[in-house]
C-alpha atoms as a PDB file:
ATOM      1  CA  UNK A   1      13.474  16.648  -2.991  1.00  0.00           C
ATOM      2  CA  UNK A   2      14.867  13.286  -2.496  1.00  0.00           C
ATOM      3  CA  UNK A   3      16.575  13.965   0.498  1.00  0.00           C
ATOM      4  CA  UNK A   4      13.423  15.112   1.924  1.00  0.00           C
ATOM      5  CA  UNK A   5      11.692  11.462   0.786  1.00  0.00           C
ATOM      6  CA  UNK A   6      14.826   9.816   2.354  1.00  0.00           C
ATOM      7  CA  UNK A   7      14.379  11.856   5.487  1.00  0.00           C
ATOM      8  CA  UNK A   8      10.187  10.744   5.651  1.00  0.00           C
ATOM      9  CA  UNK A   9      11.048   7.313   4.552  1.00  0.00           C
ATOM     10  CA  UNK A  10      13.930   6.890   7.680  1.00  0.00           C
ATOM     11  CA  UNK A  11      11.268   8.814  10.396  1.00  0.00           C
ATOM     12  CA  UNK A  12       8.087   6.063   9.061  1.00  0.00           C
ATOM     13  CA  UNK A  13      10.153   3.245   9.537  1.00  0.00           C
ATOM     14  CA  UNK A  14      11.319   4.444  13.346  1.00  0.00           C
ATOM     15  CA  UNK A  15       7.883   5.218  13.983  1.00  0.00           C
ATOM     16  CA  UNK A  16       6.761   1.594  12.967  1.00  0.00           C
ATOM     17  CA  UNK A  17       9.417   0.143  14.217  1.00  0.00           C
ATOM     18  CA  UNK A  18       8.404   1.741  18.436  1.00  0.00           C
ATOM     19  CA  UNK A  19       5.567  -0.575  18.811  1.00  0.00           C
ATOM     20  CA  UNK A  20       7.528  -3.680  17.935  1.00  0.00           C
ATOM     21  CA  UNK A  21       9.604  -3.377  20.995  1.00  0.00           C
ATOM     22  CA  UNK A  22       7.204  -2.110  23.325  1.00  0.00           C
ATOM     23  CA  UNK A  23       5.986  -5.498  24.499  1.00  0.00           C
ATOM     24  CA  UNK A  24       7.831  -8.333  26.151  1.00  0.00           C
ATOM     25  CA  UNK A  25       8.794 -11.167  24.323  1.00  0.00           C
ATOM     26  CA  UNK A  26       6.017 -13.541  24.730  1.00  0.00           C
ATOM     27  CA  UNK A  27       6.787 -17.448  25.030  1.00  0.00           C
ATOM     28  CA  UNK A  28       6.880 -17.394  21.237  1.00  0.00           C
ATOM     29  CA  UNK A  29       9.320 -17.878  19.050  1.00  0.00           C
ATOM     30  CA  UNK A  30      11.875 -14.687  18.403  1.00  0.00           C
ATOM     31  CA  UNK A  31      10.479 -15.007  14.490  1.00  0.00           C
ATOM     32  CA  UNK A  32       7.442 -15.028  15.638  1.00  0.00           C
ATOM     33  CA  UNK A  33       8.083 -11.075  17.420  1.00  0.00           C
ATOM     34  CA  UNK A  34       9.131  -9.668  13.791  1.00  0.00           C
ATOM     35  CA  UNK A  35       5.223 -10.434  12.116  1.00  0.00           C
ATOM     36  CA  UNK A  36       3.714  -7.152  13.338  1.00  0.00           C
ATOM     37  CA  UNK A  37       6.364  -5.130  12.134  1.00  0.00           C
ATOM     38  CA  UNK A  38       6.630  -7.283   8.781  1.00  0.00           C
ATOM     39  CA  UNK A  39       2.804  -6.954   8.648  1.00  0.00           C
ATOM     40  CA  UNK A  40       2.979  -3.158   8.973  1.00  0.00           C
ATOM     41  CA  UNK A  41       5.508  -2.539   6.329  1.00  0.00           C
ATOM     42  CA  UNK A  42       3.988  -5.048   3.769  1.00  0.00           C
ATOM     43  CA  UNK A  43       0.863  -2.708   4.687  1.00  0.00           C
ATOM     44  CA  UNK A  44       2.248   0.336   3.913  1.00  0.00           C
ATOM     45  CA  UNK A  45       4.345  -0.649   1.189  1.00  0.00           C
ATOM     46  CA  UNK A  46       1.088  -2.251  -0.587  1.00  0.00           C
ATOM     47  CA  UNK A  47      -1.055   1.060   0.026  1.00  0.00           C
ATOM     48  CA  UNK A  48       1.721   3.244  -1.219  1.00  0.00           C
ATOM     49  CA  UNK A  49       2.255   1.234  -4.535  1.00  0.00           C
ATOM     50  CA  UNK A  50      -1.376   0.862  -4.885  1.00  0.00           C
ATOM     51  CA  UNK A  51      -2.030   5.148  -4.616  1.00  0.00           C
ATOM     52  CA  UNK A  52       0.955   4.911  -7.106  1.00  0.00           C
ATOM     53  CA  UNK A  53      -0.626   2.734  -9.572  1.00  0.00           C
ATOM     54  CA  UNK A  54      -4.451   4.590  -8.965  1.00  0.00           C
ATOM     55  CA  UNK A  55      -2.602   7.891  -9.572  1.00  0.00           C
ATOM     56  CA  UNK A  56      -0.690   6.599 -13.218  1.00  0.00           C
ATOM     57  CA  UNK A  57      -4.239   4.786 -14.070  1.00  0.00           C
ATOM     58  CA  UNK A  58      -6.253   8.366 -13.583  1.00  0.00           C
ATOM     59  CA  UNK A  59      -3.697  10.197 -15.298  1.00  0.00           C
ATOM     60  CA  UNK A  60      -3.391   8.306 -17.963  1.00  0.00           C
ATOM     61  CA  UNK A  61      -7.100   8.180 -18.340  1.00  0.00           C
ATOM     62  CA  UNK A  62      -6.803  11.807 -17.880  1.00  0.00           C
ATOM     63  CA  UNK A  63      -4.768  12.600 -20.448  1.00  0.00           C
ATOM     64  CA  UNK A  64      -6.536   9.714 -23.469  1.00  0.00           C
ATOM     65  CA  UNK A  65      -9.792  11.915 -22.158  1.00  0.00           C
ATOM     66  CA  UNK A  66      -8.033  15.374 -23.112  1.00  0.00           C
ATOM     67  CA  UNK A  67      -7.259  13.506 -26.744  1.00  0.00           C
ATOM     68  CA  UNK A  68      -9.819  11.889 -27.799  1.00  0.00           C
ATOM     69  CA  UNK A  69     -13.456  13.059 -25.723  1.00  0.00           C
ATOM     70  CA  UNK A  70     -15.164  10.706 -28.177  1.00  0.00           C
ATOM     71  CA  UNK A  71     -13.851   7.412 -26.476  1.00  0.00           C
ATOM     72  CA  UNK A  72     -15.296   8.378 -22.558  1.00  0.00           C
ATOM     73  CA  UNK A  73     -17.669   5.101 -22.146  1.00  0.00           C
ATOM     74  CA  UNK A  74     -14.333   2.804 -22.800  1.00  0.00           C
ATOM     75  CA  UNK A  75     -12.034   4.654 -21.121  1.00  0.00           C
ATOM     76  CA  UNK A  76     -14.199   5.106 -18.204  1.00  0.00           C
ATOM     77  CA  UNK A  77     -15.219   1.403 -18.166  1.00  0.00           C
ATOM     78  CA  UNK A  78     -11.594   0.001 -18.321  1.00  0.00           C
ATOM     79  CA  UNK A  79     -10.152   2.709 -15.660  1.00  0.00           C
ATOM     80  CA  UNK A  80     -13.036   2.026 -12.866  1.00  0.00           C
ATOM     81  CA  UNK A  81     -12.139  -1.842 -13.679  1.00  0.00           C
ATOM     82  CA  UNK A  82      -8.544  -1.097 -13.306  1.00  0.00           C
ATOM     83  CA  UNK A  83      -8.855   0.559 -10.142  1.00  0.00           C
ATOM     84  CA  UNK A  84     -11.037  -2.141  -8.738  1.00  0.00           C
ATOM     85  CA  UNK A  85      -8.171  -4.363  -9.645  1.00  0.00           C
ATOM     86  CA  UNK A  86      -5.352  -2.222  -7.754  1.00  0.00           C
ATOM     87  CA  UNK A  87      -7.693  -1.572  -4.916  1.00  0.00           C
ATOM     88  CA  UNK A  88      -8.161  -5.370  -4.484  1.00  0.00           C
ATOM     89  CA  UNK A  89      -4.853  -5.806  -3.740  1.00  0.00           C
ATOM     90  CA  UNK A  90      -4.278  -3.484  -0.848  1.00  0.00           C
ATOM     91  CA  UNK A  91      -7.702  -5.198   0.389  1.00  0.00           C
ATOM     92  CA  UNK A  92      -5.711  -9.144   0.062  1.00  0.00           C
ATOM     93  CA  UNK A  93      -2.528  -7.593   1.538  1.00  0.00           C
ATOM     94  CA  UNK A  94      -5.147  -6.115   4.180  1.00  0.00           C
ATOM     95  CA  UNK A  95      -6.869  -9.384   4.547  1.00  0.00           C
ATOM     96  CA  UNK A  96      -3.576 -11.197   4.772  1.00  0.00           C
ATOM     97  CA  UNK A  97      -2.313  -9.421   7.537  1.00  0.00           C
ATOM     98  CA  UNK A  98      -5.281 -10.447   9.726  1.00  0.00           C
ATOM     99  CA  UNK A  99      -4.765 -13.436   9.215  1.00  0.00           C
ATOM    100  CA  UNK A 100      -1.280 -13.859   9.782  1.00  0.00           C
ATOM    101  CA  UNK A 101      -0.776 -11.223  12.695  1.00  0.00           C
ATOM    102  CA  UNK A 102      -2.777 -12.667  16.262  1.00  0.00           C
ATOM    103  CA  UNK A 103      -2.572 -10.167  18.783  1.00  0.00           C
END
């Protein structure tokens, strides 16, 4: 099984990598030629460690559930704010990005 992550892991990064090196170098810096391929990979690393953290916050909320039913209106008040909260920060990352990357 982690071979097989390895192996995805190494084939996403070649396939992000193609569109970096597409293009001429413009009359920018050669920095300056690295930011959409930065931008992509602080993307994807931010969406993948935000599903992370949304998948550990519903399971844990999952599982209090399955012990104590009684406690549903905090639980499910505190787990909709906690995913608003990890959501948010794929949206900054997302935001970010825009804003750095001019294409």
């Amino acid at each position: 099984m982690q071979k097989l992550q390895y192996l995805f892991m190494s084939l996403a990064a070649l396939l992000l990598a193609t569109p970096a090196f597409a293009q001429e170098a413009a009359a920018a810096s050669p920095a300056a030629q690295w930011v959409p391929l930065a931008a992509g990979l602080g993307m994807a690393l931010a969406a993948g460690l935000c599903g992370l953290g949304q998948g550990k916050a519903t399971a844990s909320a999952t599982e209090a559930l399955a012990r104590n039913p009684g406690a549903r209106p905090g639980i499910f008040i505190f787990l909709i704010l906690g995913l608003a909260f990890i959501e948010s920060l794929a949206l900054f990352t997302f935001v970010i990005i825009f804003l750095k990357v001019k294409a």
